[in-house]
Protein backbone atom coordinates (compact mmCIF):
# COMPACT_ATOMS: atom_id res chain seq x y z
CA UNK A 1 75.72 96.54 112.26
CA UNK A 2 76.60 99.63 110.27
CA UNK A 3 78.26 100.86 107.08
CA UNK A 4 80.66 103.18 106.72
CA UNK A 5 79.75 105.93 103.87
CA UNK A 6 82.83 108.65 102.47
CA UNK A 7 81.77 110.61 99.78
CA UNK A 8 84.13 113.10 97.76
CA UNK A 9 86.77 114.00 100.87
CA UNK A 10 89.58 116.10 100.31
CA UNK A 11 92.12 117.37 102.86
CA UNK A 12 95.37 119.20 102.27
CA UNK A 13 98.14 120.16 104.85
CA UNK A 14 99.54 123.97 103.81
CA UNK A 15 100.21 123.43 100.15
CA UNK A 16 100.08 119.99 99.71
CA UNK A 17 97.31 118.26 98.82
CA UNK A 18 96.92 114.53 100.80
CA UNK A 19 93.22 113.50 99.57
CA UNK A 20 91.72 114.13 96.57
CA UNK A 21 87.75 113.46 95.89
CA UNK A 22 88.01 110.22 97.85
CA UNK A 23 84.46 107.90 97.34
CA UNK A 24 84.45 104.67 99.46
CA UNK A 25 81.53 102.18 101.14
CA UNK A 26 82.53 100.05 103.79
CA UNK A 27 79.62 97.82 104.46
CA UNK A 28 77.88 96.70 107.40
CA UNK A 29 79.61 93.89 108.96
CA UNK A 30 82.58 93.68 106.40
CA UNK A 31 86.32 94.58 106.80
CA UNK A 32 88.08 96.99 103.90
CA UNK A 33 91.69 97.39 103.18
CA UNK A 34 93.14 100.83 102.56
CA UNK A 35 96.08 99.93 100.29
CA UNK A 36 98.71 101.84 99.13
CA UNK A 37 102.27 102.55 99.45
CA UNK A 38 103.90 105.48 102.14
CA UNK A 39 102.49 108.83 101.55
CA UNK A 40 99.49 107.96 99.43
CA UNK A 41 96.63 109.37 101.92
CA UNK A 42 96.11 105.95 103.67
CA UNK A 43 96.50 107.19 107.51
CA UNK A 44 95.38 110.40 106.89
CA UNK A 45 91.75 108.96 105.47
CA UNK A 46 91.52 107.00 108.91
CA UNK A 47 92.00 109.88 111.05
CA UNK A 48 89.14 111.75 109.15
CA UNK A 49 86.67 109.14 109.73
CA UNK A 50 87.70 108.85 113.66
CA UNK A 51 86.96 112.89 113.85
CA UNK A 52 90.79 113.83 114.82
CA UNK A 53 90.91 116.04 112.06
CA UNK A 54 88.24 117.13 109.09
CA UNK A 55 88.66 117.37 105.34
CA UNK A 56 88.06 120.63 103.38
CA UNK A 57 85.25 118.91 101.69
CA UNK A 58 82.91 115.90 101.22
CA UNK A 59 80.57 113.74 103.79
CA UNK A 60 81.67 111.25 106.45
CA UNK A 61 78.50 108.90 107.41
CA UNK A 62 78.29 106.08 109.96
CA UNK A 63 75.18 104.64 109.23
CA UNK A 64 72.00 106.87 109.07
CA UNK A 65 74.21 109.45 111.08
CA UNK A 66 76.57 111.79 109.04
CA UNK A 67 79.85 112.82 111.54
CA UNK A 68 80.79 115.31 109.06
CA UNK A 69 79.66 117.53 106.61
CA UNK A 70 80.51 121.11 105.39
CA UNK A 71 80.03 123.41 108.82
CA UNK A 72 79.32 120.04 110.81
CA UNK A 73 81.59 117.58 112.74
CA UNK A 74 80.69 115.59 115.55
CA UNK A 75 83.71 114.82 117.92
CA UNK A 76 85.59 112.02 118.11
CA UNK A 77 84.54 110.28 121.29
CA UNK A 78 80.51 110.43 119.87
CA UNK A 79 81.55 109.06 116.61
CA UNK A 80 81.57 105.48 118.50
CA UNK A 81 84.79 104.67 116.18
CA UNK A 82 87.59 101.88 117.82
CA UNK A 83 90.96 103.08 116.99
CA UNK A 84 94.12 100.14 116.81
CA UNK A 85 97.33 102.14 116.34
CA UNK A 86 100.07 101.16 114.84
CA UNK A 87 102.37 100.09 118.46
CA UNK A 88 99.26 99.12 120.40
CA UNK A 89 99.36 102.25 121.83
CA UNK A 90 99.22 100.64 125.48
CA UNK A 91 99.22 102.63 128.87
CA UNK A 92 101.94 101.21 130.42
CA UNK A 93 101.09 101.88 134.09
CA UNK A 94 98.01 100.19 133.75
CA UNK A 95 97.32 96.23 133.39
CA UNK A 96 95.78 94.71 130.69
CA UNK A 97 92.52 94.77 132.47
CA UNK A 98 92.25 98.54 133.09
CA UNK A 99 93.86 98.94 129.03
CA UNK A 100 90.87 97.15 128.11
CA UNK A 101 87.70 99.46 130.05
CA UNK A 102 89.75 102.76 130.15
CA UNK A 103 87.18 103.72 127.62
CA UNK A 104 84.02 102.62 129.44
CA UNK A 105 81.83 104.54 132.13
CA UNK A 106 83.54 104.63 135.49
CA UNK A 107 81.04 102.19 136.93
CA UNK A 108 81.67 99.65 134.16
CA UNK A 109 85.42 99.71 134.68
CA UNK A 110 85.28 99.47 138.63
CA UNK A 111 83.25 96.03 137.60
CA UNK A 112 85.95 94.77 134.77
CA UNK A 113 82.67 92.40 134.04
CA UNK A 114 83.84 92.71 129.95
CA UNK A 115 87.38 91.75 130.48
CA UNK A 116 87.02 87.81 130.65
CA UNK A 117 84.68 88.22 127.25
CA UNK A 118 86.97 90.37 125.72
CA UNK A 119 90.28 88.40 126.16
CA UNK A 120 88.20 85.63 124.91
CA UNK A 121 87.29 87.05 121.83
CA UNK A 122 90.53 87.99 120.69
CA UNK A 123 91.77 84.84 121.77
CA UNK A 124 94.23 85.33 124.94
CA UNK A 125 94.31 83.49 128.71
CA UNK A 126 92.29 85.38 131.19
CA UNK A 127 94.93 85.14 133.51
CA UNK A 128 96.89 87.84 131.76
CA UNK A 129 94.41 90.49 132.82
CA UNK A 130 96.31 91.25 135.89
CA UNK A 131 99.99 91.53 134.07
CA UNK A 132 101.37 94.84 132.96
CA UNK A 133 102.08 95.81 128.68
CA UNK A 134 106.05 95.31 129.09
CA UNK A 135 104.90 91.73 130.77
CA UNK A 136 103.29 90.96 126.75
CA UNK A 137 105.14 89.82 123.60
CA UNK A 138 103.91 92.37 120.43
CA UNK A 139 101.08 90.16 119.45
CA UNK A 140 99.25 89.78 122.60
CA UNK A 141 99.60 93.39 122.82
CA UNK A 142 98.03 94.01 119.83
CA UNK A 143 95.16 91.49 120.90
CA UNK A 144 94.85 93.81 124.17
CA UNK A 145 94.62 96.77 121.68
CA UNK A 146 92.17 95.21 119.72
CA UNK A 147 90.19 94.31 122.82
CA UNK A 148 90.06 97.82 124.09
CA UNK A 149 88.67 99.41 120.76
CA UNK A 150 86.20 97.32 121.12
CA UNK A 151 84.93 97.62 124.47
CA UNK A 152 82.94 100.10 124.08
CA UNK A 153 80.83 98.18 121.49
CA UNK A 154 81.71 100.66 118.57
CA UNK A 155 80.13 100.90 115.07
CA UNK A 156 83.12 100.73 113.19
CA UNK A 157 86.74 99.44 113.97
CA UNK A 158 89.80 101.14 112.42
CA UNK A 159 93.04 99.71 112.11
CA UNK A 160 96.01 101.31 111.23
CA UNK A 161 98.73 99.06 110.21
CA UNK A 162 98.59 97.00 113.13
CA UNK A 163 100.78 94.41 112.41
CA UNK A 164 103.52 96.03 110.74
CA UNK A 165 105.51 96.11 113.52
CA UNK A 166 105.85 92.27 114.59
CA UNK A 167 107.95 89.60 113.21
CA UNK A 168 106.24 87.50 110.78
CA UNK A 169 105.81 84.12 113.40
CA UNK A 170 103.68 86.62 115.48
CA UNK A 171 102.14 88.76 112.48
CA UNK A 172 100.20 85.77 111.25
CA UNK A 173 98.78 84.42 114.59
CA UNK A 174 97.87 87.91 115.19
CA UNK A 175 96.20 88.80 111.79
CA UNK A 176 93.90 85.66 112.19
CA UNK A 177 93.03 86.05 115.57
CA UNK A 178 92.13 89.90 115.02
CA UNK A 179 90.31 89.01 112.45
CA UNK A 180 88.35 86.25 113.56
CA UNK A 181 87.09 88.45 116.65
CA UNK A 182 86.07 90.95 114.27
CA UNK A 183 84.34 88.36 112.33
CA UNK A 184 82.38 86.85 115.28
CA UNK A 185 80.83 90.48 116.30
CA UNK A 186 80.21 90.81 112.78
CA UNK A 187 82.52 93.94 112.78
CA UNK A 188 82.53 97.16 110.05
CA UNK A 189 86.28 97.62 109.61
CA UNK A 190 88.78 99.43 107.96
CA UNK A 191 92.59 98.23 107.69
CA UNK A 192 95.32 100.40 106.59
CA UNK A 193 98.34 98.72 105.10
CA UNK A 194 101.05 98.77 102.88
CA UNK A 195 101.21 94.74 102.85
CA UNK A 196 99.83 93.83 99.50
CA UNK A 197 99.80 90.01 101.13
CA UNK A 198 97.97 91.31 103.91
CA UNK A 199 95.24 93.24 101.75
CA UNK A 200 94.55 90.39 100.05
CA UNK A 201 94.55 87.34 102.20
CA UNK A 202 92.06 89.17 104.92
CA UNK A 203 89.87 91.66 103.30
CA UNK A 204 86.54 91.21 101.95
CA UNK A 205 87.59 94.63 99.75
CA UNK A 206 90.44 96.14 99.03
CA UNK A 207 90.79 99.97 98.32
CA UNK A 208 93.52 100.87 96.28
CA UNK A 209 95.15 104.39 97.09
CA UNK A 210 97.78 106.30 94.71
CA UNK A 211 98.50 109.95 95.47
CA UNK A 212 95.58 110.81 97.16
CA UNK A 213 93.35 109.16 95.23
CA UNK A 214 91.40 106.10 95.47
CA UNK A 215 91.97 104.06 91.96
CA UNK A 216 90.35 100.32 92.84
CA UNK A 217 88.22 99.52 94.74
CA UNK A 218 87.20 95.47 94.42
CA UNK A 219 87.12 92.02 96.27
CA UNK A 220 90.75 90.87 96.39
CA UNK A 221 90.25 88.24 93.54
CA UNK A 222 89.09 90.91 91.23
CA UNK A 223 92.20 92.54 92.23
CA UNK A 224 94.61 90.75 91.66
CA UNK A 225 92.70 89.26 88.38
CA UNK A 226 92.12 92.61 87.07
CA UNK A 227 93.79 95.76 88.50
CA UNK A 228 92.52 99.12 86.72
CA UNK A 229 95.89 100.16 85.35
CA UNK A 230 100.06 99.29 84.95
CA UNK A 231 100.20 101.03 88.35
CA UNK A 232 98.26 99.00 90.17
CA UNK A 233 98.86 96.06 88.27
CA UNK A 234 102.71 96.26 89.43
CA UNK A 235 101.87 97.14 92.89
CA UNK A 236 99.64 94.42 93.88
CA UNK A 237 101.15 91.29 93.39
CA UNK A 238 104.12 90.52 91.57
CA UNK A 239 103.81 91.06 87.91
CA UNK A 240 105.83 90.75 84.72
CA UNK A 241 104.40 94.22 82.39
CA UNK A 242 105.84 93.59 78.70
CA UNK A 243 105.14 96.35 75.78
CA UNK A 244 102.86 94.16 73.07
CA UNK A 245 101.09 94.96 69.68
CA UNK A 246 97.13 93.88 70.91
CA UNK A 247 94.84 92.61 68.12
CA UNK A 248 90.62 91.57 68.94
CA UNK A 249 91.54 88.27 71.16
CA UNK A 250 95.68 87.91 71.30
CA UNK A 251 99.03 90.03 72.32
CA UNK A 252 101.89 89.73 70.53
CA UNK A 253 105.03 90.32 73.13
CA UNK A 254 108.21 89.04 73.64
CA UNK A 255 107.09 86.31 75.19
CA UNK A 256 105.00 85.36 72.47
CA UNK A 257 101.57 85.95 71.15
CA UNK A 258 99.72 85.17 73.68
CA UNK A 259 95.48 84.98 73.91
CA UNK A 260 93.88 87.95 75.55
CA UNK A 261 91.71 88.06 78.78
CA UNK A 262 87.94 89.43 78.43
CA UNK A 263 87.53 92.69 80.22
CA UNK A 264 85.94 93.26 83.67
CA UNK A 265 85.16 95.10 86.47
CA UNK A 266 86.97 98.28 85.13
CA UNK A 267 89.65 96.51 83.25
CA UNK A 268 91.00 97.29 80.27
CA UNK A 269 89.35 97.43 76.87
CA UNK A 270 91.38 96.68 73.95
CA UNK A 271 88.92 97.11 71.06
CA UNK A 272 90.12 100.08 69.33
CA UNK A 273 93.72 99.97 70.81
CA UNK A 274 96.74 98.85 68.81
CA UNK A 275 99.93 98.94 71.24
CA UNK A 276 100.06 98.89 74.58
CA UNK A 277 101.16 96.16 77.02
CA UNK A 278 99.93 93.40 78.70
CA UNK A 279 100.47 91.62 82.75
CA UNK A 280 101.81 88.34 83.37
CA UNK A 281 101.54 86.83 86.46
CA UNK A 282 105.14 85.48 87.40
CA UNK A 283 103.23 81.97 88.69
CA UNK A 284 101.89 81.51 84.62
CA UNK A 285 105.03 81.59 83.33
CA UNK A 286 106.75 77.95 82.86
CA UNK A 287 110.19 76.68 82.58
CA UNK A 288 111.27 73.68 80.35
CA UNK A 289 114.53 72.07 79.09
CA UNK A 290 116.30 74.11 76.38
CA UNK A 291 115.81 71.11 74.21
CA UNK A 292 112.23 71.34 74.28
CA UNK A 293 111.00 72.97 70.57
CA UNK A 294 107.94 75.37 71.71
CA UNK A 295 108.47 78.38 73.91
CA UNK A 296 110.97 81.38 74.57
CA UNK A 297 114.44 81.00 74.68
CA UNK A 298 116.24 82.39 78.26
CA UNK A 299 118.39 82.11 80.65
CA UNK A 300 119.05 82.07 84.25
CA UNK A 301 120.30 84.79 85.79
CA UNK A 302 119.11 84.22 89.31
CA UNK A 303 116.92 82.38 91.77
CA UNK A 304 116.05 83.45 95.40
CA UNK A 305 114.86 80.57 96.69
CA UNK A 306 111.80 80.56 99.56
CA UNK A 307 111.65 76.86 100.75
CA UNK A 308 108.26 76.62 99.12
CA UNK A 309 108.65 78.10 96.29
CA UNK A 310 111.50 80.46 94.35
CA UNK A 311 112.09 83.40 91.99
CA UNK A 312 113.66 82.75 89.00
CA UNK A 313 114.90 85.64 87.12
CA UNK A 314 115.30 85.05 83.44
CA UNK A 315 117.22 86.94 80.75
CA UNK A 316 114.89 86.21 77.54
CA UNK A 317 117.22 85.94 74.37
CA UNK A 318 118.57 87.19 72.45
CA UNK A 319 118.68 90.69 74.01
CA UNK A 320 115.66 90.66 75.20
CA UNK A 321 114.58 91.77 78.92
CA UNK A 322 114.87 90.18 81.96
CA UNK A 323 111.60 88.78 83.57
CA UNK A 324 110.37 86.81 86.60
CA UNK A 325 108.81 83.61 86.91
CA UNK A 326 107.60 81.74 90.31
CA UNK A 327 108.12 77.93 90.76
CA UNK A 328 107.89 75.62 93.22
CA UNK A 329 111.10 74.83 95.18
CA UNK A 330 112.04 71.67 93.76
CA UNK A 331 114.32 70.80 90.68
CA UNK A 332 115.14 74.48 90.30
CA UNK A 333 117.43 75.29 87.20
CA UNK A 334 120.97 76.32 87.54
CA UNK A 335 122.48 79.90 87.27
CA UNK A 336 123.53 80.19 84.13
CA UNK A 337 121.13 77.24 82.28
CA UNK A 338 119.37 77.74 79.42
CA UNK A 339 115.40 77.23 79.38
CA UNK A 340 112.58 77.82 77.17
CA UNK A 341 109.64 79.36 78.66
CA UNK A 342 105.79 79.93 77.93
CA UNK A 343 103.05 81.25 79.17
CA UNK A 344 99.85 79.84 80.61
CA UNK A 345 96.39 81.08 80.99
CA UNK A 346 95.17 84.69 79.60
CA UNK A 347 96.78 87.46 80.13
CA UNK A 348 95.09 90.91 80.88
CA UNK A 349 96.03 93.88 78.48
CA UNK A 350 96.04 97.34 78.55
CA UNK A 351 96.13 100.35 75.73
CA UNK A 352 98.68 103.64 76.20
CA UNK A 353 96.23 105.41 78.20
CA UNK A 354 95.68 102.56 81.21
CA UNK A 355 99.75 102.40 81.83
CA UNK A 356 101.82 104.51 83.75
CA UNK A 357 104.60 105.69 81.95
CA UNK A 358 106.89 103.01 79.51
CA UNK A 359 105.71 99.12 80.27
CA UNK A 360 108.62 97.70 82.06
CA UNK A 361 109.05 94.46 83.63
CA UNK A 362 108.39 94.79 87.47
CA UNK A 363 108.35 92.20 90.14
């Protein structure tokens, strides 16, 4: 097993700069998710560590081995990096069997010994080894790409936005079984995706990108618990972001005053700060009858409804904003009906200089 080691990497195309001082550890046997929205640096930062291009600066280490360093880059095909693209990627003239050993020696290929193992591992019938890509819904030919990268028994896997592509029946079957595979080899991966649902449901980390830069990097729980900033905080997850005066252990907002969550992992402090605003989760917030005494007064200005659960969207009176809260999908109120609402659980707060620009209410 090896880690994966990136230490202070930047890389600009003409003017514009695409990476900025990035730090990361992947480590041995784990999977990380990149995370970030279009344009942040995500792709670009995968095709640095699989050697098709180099940054301006920094060190890229696989293990004891550094790939690249100022005046030194080993090429891609000694870097013994797996590459999943984004469509697969598949040759179409060849069958699955000869996608899966194009990358091994001649002699290895001619045998096809690995093919059985391989379809095994990422979880498809042997007897598709002689069919052709068009023959292959998306998923299975994902599972093929996924079986050639790691043929050739690399050191780390990369995957870049694999799923993205598929319709969601096939995206989850396909997540799972990619990841178990990885899992049983005890694979070092990296996962690039814009899927905040993705990021957190597989990863054992997930790296938070903005503009180049790497902001959070944390086990998904932490997260999601407690991103670094407003940014973050309204990009992973849903989140309600209300404007509140903080005191030592409590927010005042306009949903209340509500008691304060104990900093960690980067979060937050609050001990010297005054105004700022503070993160609701949309799943803490509760709806009862109007008639009920405690709690915010609101009202209903839409649902979208999920089958298992729903998105109510709540104008808080009497002018206040409008917010989101996430029930389950029973007894849902009516458009238009008058609730009260409060708040369960902490909530996580943050002074002027953790949020991005005014606190708004995002979801």
């Amino acid at each position: 097993m090896t880690a994966l080691t990136i230490t202070g990497v930047t890389k600009s195309f003409g003017a514009t700069r695409v990476l900025e001082g990035v730090d990361l550890r992947v480590p041995s046997g784990s999977l990380t998710a990149v995370l970030g929205p279009s344009g942040c640096g995500k792709t670009t930062l995968l095709r640095l560590i699989a050697g098709f291009d180099d940054p301006e600066t920094g060190a890229i280490a696989i293990g004891d081995q550094t790939v690249f360093s100022p005046g030194h880059s080993i090429p891609p095909q000694r870097r013994r990096v797996g590459y999943v693209a984004q469509e697969g990627a598949l040759f179409p003239h060849l069958t699955v069997a000869a996608n899966i050993t194009f990358g091994l020696p001649r002699s290895a290929r001619r045998a096809g010994e690995r093919v059985p193992e391989l379809l095994d591992l990422v979880g498809l019938d042997r007897r598709l080894a002689t069919r052709f890509p068009h023959e292959l819904s998306g998923g299975q030919q994902q599972r093929v790409a996924l079986a050639r990268a790691l043929a050739p028994e690399p050191s780390v896997v990369l995957l870049d936005e694999p799923f993205s592509s598929l319709d969601a029946g096939l995206r989850e079957g396909t997540r799972r079984a990619v990841v178990q595979a990885l899992r049983e080899i005890a694979a070092t991966a990296v996962l690039v995706t814009h899927d905040q649902a993705e990021a957190l449901s597989l990863a054992d980390q997930v790296a938070v990108m903005r503009q180049g830069r790497l902001v959070q990097l944390d086990a998904p729980a932490t997260l999601y618990r407690y991103p670094c900033d407003t940014g973050v905080a309204g990009f992973v997850g849903e989140s309600v972001l209300l404007p509140a005066d903080l005191r030592s252990s409590e927010a005042e907002c306009a949903l209340g005053v509500l008691p304060l969550r104990e900093s960690g992992n980067g979060a937050a402090t609050w001990a010297d700060a005054r105004h700022g605003a503070v993160l609701i989760r949309p799943e803490q917030i509760r709806l009862h009858p109007s008639s009920d005494a405690a709690g915010i007064e609101a009202r209903v200005a839409g649902v979208s409804f999920f089958g298992h659960d729903a998105a109510v969207r709540l104008d808080l009176l009497p002018t206040g904003p409008q917010i989101t809260a996430r029930v389950l999908g029973q007894d849902l109120p009516a458009l238009g009906e008058l609730v009260r609402l409060t708040v369960t659980g902490d909530v996580l707060a943050y002074p002027t200089d953790r949020m991005l620009g005014t606190p708004a209410v995002t979801s």
